[in-house]
Protein backbone atom coordinates (compact mmCIF):
# COMPACT_ATOMS: atom_id res chain seq x y z
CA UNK A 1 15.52 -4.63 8.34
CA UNK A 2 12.00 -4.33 7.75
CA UNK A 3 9.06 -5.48 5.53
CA UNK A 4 5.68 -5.65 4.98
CA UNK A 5 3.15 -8.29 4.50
CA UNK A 6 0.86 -8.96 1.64
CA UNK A 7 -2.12 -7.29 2.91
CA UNK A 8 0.40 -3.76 3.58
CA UNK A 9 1.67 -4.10 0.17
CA UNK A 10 -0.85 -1.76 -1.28
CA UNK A 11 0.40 0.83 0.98
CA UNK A 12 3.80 1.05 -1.05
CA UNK A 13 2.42 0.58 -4.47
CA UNK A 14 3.52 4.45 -5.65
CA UNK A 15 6.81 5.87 -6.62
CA UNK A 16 9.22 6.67 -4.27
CA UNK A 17 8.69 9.67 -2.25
CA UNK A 18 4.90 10.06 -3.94
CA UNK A 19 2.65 11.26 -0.92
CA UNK A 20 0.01 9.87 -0.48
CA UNK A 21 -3.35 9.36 1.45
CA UNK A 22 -5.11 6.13 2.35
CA UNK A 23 -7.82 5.11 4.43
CA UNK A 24 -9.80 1.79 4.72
CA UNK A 25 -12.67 0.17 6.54
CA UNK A 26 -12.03 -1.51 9.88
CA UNK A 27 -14.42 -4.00 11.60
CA UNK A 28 -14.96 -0.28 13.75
CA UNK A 29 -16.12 1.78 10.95
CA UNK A 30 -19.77 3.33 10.88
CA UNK A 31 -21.70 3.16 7.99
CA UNK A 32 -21.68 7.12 7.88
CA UNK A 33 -17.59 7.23 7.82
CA UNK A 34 -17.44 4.52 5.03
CA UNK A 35 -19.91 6.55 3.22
CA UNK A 36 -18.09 9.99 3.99
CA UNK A 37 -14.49 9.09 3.28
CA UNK A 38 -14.88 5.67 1.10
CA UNK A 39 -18.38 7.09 -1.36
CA UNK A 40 -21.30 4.79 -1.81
CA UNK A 41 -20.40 1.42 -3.54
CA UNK A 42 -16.82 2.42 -2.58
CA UNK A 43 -15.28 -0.81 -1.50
CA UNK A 44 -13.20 -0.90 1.27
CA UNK A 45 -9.96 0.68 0.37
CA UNK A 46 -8.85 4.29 -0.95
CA UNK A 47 -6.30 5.91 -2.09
CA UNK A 48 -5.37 9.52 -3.09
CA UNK A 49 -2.04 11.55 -5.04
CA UNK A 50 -1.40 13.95 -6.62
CA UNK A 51 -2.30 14.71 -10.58
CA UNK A 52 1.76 15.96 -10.59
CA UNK A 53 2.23 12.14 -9.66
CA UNK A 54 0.11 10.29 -12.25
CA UNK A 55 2.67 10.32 -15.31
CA UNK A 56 4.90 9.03 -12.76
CA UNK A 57 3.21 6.44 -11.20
CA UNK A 58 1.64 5.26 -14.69
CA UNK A 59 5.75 4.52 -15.46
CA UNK A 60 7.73 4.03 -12.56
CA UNK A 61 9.37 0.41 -12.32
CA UNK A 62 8.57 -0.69 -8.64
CA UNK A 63 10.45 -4.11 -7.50
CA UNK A 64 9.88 -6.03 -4.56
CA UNK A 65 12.50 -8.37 -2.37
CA UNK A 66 10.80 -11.43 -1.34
CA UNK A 67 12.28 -12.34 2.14
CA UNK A 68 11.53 -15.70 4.59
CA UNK A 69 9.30 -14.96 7.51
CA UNK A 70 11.36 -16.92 10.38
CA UNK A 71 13.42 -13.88 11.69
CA UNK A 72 10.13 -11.07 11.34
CA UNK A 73 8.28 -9.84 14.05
CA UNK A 74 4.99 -7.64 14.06
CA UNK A 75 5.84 -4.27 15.04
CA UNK A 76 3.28 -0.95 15.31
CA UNK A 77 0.25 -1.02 17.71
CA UNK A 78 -2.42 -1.01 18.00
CA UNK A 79 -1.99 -2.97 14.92
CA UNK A 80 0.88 -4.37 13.23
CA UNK A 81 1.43 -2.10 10.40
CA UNK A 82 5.35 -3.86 9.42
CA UNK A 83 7.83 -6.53 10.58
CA UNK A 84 10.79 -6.01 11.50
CA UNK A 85 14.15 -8.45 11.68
CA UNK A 86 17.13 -7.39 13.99
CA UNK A 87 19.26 -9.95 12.14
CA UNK A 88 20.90 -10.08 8.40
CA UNK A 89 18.30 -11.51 6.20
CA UNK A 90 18.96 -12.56 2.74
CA UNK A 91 16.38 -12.29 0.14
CA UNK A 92 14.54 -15.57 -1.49
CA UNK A 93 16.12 -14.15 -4.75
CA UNK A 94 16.79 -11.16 -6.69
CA UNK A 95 14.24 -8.36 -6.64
CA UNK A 96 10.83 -8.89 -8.68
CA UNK A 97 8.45 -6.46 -10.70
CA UNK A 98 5.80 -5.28 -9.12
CA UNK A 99 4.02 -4.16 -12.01
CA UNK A 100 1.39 -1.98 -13.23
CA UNK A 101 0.70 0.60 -10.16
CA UNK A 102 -2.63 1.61 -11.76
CA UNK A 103 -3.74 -1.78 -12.79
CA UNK A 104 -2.73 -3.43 -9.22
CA UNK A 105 -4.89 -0.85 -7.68
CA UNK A 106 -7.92 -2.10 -10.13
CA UNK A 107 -6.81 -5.58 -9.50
CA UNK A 108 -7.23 -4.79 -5.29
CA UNK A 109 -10.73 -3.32 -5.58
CA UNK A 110 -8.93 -0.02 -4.35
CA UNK A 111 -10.11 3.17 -5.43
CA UNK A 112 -7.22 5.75 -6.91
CA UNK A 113 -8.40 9.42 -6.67
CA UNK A 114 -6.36 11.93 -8.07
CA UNK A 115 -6.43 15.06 -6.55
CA UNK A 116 -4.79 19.16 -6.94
CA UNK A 117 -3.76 18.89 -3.46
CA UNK A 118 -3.73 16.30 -0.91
């Protein structure tokens, strides 16, 4: 089984099978990249579908299993991008709304561009 932390979470806040682009700032990233692929004033986060996925993603009802850590490892390199458990793990409880896709991206400081084609 595997599962992501809270700081991948944004990653998988679209409907299923949406595709998507992302890109953030790293530690590594030049002020002329940020500017390039993030805008001015554009945080540090964005993200990009599809105007065929809006309606979609404005009304899609997302739910998330919370899980305990113990039995995770990182995997992914050079950084950990999941975790991964090689045993049965049984969820904290039964799966929770995520909520408003739109409004978490707000929420994140992420910027949601919607585009003809990715």
């Amino acid at each position: 089984m595997w599962a992501v932390d809270y700081g991948r979470a944004p990653d998988y806040w679209f409907p299923r099978e949406c595709p998507r682009a992302m890109a953030w700032a790293t530690p590594e990233t030049s002020a002329a990249d940020r500017e390039h692929i993030l805008g001015p004033g554009g945080g540090e986060r964005v993200h990009a579908i599809e105007y065929r996925w809006l309606e979609r993603m404005r009304t899609v009802e997302l739910f998330a299993y919370r899980l305990p850590a113990q039995h995770f490892r990182p995997i992914g390199s050079p950084v950990p991008n999941a975790s991964v458990s090689t045993v049965p793990v049984i969820p904290l409880g039964p799966p929770e709304p995520v909520g408003d896709l739109l409004r978490l991206h707000e929420d994140a400081g992420i910027q949601l561009r919607i585009m003809t084609n990715l």
